[in-house]
N, C-alpha and C. Protein backbone atom coordinates (compact mmCIF):
# COMPACT_ATOMS: atom_id res chain seq x y z
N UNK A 1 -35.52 122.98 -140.73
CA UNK A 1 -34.29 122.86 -141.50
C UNK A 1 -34.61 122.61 -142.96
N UNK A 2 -33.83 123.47 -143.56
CA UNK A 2 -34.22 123.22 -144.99
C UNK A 2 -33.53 121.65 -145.52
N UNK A 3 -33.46 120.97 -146.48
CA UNK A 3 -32.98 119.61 -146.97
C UNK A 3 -32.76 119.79 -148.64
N UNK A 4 -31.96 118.96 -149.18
CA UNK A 4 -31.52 119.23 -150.59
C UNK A 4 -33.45 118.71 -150.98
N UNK A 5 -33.58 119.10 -151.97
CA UNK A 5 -34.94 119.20 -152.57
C UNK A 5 -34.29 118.99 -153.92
N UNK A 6 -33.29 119.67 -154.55
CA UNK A 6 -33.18 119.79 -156.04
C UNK A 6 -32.72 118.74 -156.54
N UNK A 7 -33.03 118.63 -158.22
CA UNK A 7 -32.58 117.18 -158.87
C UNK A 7 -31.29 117.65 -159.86
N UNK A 8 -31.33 118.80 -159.79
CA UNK A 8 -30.51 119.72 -160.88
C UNK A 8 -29.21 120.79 -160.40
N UNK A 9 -28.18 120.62 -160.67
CA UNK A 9 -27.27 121.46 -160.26
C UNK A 9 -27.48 122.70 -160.09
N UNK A 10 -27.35 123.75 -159.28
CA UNK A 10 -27.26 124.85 -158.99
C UNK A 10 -26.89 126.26 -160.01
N UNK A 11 -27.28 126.85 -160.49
CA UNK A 11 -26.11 127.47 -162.04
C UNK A 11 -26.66 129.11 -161.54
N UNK A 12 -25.50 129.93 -161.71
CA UNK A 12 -25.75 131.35 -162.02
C UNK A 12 -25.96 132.20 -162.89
N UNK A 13 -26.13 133.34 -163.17
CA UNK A 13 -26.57 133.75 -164.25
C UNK A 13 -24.90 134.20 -165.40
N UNK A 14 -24.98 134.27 -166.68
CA UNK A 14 -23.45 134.75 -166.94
C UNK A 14 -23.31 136.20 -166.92
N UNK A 15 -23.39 136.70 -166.70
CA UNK A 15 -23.57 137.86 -166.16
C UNK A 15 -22.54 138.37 -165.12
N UNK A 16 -22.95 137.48 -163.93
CA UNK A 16 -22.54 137.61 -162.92
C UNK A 16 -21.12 136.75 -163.02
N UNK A 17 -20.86 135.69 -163.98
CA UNK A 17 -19.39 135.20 -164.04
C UNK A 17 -18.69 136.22 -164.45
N UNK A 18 -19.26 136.92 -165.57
CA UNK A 18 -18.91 137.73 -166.61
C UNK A 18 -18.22 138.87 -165.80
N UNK A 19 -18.47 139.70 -164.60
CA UNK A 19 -17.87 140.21 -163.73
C UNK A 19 -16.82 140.22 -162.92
N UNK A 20 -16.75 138.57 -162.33
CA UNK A 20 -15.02 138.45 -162.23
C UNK A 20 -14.14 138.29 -163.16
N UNK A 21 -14.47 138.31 -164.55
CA UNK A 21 -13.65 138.41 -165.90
C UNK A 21 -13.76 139.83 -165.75
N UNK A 22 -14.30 141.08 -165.77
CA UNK A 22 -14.14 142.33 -166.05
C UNK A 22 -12.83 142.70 -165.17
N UNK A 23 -13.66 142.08 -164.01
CA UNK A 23 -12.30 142.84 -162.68
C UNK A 23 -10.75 142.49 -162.54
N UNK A 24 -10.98 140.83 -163.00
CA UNK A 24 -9.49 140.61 -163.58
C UNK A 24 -8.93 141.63 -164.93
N UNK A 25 -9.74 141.74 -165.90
CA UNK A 25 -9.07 142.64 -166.81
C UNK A 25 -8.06 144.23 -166.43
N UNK A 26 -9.61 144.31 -165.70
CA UNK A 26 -9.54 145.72 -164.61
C UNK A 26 -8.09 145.67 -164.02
N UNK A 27 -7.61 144.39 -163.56
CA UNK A 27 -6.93 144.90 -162.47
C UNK A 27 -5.38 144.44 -162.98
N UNK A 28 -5.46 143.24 -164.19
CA UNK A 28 -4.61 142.84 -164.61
C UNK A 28 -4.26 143.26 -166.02
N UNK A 29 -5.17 143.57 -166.35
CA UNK A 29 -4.99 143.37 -167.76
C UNK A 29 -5.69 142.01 -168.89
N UNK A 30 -5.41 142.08 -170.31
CA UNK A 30 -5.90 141.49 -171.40
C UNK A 30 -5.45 140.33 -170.72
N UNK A 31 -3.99 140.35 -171.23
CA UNK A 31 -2.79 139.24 -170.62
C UNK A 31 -3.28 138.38 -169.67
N UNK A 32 -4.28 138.75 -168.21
CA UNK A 32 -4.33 137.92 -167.30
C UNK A 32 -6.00 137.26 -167.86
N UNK A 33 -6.59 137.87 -168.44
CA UNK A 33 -7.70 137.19 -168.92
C UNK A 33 -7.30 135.73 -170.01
N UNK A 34 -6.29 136.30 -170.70
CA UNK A 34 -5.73 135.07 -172.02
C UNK A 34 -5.58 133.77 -170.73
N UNK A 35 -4.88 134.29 -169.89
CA UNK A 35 -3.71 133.00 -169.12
C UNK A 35 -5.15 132.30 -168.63
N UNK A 36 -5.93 133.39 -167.78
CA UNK A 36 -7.53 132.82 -166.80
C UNK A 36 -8.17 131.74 -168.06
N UNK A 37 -8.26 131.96 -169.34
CA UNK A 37 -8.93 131.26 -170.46
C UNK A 37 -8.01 129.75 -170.73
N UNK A 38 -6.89 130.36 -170.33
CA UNK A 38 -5.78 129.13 -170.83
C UNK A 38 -5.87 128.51 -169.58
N UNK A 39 -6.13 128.17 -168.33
CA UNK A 39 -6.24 127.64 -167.39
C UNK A 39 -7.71 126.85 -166.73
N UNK A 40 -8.61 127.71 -167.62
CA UNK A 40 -9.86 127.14 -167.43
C UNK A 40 -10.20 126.15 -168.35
N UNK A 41 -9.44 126.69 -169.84
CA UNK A 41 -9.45 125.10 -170.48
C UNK A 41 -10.44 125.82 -171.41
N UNK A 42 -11.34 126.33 -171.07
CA UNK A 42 -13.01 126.96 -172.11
C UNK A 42 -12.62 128.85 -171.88
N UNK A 43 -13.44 128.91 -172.94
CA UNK A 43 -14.01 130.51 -172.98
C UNK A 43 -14.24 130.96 -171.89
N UNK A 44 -14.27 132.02 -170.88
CA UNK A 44 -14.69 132.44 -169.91
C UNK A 44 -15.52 133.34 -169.94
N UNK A 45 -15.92 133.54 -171.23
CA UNK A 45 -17.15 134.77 -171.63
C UNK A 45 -18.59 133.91 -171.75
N UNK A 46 -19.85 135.12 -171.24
CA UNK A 46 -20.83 133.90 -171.25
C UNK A 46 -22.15 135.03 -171.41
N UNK A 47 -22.76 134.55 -172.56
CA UNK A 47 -24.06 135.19 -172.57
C UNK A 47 -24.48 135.47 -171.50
N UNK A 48 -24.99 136.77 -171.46
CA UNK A 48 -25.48 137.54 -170.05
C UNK A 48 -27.00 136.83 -168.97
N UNK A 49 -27.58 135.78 -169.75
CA UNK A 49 -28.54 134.70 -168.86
C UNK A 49 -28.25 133.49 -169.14
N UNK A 50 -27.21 133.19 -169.59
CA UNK A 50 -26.84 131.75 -169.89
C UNK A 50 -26.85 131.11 -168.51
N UNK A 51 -26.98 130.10 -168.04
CA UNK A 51 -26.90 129.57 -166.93
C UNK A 51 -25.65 128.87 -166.89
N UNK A 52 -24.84 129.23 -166.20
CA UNK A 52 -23.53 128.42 -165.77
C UNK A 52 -23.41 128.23 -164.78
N UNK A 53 -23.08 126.74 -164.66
CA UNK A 53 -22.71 125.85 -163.14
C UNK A 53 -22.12 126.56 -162.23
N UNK A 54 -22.19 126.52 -161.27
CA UNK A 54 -21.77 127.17 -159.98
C UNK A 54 -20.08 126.91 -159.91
N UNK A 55 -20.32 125.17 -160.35
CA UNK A 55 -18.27 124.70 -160.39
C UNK A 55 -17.72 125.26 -161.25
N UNK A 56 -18.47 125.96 -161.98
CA UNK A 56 -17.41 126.53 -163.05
C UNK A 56 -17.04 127.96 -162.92
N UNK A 57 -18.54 128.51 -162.36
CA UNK A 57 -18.41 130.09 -161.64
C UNK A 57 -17.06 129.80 -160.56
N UNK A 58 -17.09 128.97 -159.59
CA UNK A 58 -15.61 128.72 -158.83
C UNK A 58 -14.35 128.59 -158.96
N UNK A 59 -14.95 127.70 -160.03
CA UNK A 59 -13.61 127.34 -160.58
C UNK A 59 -13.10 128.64 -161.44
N UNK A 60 -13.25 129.67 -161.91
CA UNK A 60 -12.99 130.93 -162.77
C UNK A 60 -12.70 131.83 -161.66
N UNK A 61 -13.18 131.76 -160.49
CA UNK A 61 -13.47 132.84 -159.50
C UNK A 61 -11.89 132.55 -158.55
N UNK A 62 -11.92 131.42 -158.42
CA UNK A 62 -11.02 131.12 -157.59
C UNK A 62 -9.23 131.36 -158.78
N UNK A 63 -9.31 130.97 -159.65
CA UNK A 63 -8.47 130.86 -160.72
C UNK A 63 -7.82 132.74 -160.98
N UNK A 64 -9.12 133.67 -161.14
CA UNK A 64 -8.96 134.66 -161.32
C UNK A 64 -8.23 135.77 -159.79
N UNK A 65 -8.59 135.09 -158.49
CA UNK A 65 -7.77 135.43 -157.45
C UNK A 65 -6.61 134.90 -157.68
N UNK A 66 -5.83 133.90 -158.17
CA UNK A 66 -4.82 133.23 -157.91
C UNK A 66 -3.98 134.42 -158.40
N UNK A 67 -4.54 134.85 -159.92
CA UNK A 67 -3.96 135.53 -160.79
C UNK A 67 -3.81 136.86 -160.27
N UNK A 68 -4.65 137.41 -159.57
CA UNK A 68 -4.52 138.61 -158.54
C UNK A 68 -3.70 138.67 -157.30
N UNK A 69 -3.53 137.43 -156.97
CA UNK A 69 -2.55 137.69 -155.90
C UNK A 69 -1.17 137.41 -155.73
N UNK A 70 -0.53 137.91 -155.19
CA UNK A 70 0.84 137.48 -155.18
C UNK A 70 1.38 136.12 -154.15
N UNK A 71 0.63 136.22 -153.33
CA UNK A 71 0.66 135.17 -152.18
C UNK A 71 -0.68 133.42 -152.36
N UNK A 72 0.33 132.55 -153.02
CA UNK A 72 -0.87 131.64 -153.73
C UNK A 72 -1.57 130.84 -152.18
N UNK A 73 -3.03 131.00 -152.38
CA UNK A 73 -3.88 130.88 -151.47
C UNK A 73 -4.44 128.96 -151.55
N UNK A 74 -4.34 128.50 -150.81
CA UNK A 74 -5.20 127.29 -150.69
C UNK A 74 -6.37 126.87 -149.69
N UNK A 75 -7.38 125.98 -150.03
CA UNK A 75 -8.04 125.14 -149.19
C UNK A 75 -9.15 126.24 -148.75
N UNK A 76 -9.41 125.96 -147.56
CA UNK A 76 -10.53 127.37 -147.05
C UNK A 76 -10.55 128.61 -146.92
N UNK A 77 -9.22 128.77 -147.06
CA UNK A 77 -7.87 130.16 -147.36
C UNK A 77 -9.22 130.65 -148.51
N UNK A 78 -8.74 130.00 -149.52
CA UNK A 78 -8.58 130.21 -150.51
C UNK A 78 -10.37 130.88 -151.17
N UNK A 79 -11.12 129.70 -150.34
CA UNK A 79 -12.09 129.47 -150.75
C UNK A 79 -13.09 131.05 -150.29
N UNK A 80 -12.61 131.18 -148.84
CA UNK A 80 -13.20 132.34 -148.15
C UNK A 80 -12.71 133.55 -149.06
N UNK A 81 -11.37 133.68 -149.57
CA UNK A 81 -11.06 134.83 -150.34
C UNK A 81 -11.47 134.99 -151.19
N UNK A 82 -12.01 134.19 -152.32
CA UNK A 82 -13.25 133.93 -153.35
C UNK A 82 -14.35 134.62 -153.17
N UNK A 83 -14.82 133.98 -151.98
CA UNK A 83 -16.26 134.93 -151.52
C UNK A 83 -16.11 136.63 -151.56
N UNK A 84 -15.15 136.31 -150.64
CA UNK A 84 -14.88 138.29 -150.29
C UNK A 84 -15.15 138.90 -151.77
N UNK A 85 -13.85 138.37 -152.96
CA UNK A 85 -13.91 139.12 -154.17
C UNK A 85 -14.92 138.82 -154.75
N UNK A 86 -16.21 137.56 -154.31
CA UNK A 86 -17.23 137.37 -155.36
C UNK A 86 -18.37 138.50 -154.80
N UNK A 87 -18.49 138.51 -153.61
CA UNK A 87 -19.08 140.08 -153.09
C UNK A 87 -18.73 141.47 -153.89
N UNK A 88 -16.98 141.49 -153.91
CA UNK A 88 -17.23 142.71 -154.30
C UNK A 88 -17.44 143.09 -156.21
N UNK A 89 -16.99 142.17 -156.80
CA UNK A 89 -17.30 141.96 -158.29
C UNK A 89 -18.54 142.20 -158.29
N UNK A 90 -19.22 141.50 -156.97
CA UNK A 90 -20.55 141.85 -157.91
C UNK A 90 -21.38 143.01 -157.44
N UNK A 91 -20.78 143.76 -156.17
CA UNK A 91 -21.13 145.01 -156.08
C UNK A 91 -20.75 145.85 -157.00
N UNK A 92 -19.76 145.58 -157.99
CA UNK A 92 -20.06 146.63 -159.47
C UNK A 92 -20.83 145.97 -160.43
N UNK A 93 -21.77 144.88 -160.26
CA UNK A 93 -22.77 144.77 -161.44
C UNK A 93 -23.72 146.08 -161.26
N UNK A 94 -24.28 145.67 -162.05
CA UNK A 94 -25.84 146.54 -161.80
C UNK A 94 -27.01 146.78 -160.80
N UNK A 95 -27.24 145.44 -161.21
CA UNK A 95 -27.91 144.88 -159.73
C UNK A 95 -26.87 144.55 -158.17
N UNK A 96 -25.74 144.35 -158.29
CA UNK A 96 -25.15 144.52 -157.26
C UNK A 96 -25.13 146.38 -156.92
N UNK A 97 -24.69 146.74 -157.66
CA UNK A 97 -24.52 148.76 -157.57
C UNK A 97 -25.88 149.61 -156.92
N UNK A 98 -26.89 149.08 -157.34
CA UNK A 98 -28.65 149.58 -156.67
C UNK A 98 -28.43 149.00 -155.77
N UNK A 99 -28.39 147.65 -155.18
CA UNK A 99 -28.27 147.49 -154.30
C UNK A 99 -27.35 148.02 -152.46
N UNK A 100 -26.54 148.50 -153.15
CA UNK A 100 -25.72 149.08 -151.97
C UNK A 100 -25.27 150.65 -152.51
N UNK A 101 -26.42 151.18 -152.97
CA UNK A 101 -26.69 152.41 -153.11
C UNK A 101 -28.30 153.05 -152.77
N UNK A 102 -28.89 151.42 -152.27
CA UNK A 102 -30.67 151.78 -151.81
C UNK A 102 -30.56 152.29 -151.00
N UNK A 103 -29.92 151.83 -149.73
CA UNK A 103 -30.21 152.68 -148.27
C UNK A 103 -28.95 152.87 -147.82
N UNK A 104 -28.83 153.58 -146.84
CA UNK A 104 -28.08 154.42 -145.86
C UNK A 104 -27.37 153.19 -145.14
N UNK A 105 -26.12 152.84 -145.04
CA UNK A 105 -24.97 152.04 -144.33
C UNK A 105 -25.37 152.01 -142.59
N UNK A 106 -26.40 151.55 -142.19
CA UNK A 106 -26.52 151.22 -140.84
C UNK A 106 -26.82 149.82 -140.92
N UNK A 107 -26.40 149.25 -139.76
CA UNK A 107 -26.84 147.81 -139.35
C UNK A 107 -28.05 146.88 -139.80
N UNK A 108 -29.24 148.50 -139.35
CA UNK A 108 -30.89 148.31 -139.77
C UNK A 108 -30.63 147.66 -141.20
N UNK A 109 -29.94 148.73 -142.07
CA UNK A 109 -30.76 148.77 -143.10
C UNK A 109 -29.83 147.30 -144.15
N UNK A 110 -28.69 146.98 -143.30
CA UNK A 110 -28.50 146.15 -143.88
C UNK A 110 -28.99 144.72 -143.33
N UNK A 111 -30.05 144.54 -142.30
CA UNK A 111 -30.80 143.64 -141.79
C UNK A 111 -31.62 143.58 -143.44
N UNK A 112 -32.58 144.75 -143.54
CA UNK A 112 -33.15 144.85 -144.10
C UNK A 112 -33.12 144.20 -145.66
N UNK A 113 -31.38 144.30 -146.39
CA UNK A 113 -31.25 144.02 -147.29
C UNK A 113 -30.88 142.27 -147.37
N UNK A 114 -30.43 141.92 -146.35
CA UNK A 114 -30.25 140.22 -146.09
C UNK A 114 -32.05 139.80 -145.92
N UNK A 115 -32.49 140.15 -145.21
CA UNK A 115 -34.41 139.35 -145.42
C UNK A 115 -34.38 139.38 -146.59
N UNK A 116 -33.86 140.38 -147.66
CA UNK A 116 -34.92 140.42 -149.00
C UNK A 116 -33.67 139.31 -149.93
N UNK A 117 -32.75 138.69 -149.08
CA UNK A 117 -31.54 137.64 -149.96
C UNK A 117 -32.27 136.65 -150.60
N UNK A 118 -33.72 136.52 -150.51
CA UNK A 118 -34.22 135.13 -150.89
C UNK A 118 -34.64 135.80 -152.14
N UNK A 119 -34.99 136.93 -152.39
CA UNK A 119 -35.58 137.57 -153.50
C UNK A 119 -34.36 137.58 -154.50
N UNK A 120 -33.50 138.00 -154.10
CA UNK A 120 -32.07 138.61 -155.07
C UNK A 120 -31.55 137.29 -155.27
N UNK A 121 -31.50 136.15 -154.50
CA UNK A 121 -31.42 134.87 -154.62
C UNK A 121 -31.81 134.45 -155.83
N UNK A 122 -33.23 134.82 -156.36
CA UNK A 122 -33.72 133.99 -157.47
C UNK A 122 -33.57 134.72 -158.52
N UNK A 123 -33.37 135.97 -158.33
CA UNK A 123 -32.65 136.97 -159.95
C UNK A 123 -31.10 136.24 -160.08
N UNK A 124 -30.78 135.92 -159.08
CA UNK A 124 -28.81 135.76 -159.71
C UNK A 124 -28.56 134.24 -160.34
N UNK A 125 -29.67 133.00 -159.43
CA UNK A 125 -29.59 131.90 -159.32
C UNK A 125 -30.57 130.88 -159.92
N UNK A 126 -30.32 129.79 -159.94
CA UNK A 126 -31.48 128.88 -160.29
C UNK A 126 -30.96 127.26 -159.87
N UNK A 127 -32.34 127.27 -159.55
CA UNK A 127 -31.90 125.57 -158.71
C UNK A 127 -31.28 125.39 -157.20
N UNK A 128 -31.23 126.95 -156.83
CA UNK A 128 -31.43 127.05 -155.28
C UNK A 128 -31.61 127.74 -154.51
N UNK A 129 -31.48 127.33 -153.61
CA UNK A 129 -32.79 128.51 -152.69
C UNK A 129 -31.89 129.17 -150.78
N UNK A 130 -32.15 130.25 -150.71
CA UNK A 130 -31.64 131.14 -150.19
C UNK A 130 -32.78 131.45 -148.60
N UNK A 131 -32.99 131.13 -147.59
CA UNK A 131 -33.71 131.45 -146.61
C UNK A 131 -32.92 132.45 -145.29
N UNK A 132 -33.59 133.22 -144.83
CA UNK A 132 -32.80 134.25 -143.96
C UNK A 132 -34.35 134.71 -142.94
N UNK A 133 -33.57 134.45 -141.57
CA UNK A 133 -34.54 134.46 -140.32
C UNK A 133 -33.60 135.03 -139.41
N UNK A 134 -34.31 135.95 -138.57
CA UNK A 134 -33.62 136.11 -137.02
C UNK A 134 -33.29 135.21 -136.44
N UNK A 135 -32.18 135.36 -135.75
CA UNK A 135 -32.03 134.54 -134.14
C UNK A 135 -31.53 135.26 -133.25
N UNK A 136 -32.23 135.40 -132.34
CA UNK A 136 -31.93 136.75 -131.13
C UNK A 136 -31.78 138.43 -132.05
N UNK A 137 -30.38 138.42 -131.90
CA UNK A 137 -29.77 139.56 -132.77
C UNK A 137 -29.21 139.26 -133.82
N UNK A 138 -29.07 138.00 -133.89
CA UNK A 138 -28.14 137.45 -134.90
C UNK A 138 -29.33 137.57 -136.70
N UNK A 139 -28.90 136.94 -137.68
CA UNK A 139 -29.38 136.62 -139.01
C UNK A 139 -28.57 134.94 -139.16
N UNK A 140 -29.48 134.05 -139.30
CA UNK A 140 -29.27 133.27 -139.62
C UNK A 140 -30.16 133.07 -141.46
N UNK A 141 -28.94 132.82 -142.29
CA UNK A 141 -28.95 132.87 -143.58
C UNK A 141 -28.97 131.21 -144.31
N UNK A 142 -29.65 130.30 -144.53
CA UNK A 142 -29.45 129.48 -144.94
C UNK A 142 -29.71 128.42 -146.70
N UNK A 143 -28.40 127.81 -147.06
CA UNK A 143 -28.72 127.79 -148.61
C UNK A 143 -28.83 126.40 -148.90
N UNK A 144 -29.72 126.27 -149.50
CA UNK A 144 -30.14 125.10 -149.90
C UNK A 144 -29.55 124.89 -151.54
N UNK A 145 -29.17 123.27 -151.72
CA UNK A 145 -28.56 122.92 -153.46
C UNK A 145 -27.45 123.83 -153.24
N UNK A 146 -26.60 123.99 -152.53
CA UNK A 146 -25.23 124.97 -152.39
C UNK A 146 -24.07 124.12 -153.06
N UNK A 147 -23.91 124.35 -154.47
CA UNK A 147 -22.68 123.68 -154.70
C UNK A 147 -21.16 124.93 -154.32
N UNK A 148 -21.51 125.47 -153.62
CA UNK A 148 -20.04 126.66 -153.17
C UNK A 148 -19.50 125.65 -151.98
N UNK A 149 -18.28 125.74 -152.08
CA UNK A 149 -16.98 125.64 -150.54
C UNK A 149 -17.75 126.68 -149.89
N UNK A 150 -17.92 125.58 -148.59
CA UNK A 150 -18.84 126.01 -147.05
C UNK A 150 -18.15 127.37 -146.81
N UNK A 151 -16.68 127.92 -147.06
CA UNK A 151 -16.14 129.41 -146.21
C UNK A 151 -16.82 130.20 -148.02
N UNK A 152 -17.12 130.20 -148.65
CA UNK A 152 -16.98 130.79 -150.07
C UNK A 152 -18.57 131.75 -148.89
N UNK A 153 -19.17 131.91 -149.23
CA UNK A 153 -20.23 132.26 -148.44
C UNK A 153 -19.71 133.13 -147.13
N UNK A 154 -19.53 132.61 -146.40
CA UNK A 154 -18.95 133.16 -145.31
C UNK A 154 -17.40 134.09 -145.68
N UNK A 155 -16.97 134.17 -147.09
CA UNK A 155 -15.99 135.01 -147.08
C UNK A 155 -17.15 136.31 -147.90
N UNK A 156 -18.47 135.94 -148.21
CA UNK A 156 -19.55 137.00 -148.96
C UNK A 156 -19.80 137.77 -148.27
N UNK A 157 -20.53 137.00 -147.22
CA UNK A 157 -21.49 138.21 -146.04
C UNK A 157 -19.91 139.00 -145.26
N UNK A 158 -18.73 138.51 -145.07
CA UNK A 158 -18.00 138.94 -144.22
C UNK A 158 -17.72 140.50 -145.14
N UNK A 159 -17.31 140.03 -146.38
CA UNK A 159 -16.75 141.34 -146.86
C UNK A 159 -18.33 142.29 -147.14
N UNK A 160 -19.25 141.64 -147.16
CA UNK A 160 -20.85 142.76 -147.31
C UNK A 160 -20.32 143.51 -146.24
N UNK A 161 -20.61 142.59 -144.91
CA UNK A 161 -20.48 143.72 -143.98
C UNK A 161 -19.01 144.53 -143.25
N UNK A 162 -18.18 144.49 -143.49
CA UNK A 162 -16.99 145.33 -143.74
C UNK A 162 -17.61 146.53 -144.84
N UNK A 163 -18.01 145.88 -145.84
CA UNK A 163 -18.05 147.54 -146.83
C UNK A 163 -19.13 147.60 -146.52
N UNK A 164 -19.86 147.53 -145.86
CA UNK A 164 -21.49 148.32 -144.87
C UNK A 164 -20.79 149.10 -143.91
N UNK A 165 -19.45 148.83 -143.58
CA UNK A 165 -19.06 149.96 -142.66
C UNK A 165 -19.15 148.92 -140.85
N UNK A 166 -19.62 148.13 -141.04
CA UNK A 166 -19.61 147.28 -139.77
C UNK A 166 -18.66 146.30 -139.23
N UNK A 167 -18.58 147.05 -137.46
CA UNK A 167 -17.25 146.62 -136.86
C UNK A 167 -17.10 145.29 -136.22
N UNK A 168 -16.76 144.89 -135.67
CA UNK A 168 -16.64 144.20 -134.48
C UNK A 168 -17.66 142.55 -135.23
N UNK A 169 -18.07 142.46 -136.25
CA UNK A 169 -19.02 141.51 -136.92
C UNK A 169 -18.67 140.24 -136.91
N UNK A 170 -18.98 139.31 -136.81
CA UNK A 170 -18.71 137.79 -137.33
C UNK A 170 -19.71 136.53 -137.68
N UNK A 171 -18.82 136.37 -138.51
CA UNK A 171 -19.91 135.19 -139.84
C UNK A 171 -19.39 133.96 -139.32
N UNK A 172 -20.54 132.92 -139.05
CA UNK A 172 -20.13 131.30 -138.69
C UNK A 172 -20.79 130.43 -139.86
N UNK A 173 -19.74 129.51 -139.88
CA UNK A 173 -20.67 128.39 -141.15
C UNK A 173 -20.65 127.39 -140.60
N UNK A 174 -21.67 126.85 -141.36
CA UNK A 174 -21.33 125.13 -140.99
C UNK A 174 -22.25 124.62 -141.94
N UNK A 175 -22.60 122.85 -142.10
CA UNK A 175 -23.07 121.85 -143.56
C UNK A 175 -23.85 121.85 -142.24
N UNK A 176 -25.26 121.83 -142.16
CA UNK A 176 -26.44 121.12 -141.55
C UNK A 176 -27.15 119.62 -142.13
N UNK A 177 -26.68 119.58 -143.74
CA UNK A 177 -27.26 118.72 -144.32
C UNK A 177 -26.54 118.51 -145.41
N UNK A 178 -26.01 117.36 -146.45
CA UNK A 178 -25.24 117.37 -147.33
C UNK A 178 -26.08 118.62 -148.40
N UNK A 179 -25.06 119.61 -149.07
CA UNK A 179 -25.34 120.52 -149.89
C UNK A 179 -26.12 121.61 -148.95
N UNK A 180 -26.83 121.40 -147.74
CA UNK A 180 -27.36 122.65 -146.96
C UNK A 180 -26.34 122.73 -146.34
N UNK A 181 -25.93 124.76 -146.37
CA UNK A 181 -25.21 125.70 -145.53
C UNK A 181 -25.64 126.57 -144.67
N UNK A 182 -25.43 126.77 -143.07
CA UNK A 182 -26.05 127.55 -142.45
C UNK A 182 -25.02 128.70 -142.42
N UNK A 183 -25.31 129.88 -142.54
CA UNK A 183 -24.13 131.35 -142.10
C UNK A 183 -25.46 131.68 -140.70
N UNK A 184 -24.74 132.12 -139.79
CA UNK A 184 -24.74 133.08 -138.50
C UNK A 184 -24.38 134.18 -138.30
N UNK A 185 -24.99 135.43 -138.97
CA UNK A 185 -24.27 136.99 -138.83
C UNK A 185 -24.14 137.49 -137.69
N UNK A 186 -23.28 137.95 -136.59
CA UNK A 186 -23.43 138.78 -135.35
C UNK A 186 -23.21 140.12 -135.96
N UNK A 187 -23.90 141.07 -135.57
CA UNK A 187 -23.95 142.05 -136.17
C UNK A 187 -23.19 142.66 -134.21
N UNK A 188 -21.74 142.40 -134.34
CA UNK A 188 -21.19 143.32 -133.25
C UNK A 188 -20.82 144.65 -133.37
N UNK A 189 -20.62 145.31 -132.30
CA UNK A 189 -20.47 147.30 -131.98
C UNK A 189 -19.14 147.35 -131.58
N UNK A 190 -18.69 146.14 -131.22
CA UNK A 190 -17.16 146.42 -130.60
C UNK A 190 -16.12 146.83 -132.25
N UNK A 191 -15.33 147.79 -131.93
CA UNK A 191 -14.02 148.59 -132.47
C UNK A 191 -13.33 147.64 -132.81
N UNK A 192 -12.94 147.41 -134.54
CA UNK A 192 -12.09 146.41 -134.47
C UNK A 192 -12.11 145.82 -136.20
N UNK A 193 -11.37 144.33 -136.53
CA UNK A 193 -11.31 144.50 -137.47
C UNK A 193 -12.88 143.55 -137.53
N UNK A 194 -12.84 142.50 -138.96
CA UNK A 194 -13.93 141.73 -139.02
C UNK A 194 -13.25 140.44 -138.95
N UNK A 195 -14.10 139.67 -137.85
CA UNK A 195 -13.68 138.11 -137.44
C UNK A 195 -14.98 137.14 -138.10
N UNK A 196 -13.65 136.27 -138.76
CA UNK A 196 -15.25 134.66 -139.65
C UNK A 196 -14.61 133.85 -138.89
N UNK A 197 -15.34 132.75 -138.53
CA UNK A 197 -15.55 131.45 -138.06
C UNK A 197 -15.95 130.54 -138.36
N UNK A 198 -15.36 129.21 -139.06
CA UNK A 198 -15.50 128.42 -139.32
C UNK A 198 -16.04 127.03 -138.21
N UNK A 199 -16.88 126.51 -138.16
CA UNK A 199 -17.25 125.05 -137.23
C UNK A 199 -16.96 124.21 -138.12
């Protein structure tokens, strides 16, 4: 089992904040970026390696769904729907875009691209750490120094694998350790939509 190790908050790259600001623009307009700025209190623009706190990546991420949706979301609701859109924001970065344009949409190959999460882990992140092992059939994914809401994660891998094209799938979370998160991928064949699970 991994254990908190770090002395230092967790921070992402700005870059990658910088992306759920595009997609709000994208989808809203100037207008919903002003209000996202007027609600966050600070700038929401951020030098492209600046390191910004993870609470603040959330706090923008979650702020910028509110503004996207019509139906206001709370609590683990809220938190899991975060993930989904922080997946797909960042499948139009750059490094998100190579990435789910390397290989061919099968199960394999997206085994393949979760082992290498510890690698892509340390390009996006700093100050924590990302481990991913088999269990049976399953992928057990686990994050160490995780300052994200335990479903924020589990709303990531759920929407990865939906736009991998995979059916019948389901993501489990749970805290193993204060700040350690375990996810559980079933990579299921059954027809259907995609089911997450919370413990």
């Amino acid at each position: 089992m991994i254990t908190r190790q770090y002395h230092q908050p967790a921070t992402i790259k700005g870059l990658f904040v910088n992306s759920h600001v595009t997609a709000l623009r994208k989808k809203m307009g100037d207008e919903a970026v002003d209000e996202l700025k007027r609600l966050f209190g600070r700038p929401v623009r951020f030098e492209a390696f600046a390191a910004v706190p993870i609470h603040d990546e959330v706090h923008i991420l979650e702020l910028a769904l509110d503004l996207m949706n019509d139906r206001a979301l709370a609590g683990s609701e809220r938190a899991e729907a975060a993930g989904a859109l922080h997946f797909t924001n960042f499948a139009q970065t750059p490094l998100g875009g190579a990435l789910m344009r390397s290989l061919p949409h099968t199960p394999g190959s997206l085994r393949i691209l979760l082992h290498n999460a510890p690698s892509i882990a340390r390009i996006v992140f700093a100050h924590t750490e990302f481990r991913c092992e088999d269990y049976n059939k399953d992928i057990i994914i686990t994050i160490n120094n995780c300052d994200y809401p335990l479903e924020h994660f589990q709303g990531f891998f759920g929407e990865w694998m939906s736009y991998w094209g995979l059916t019948g799938a389901t993501v489990s979370a749970k805290v193993v350790d204060p700040g350690v998160h375990e996810y559980q991928l079933s990579f299921g064949a059954l027809r259907g939509g995609l089911s997450r699970h919370a413990d």
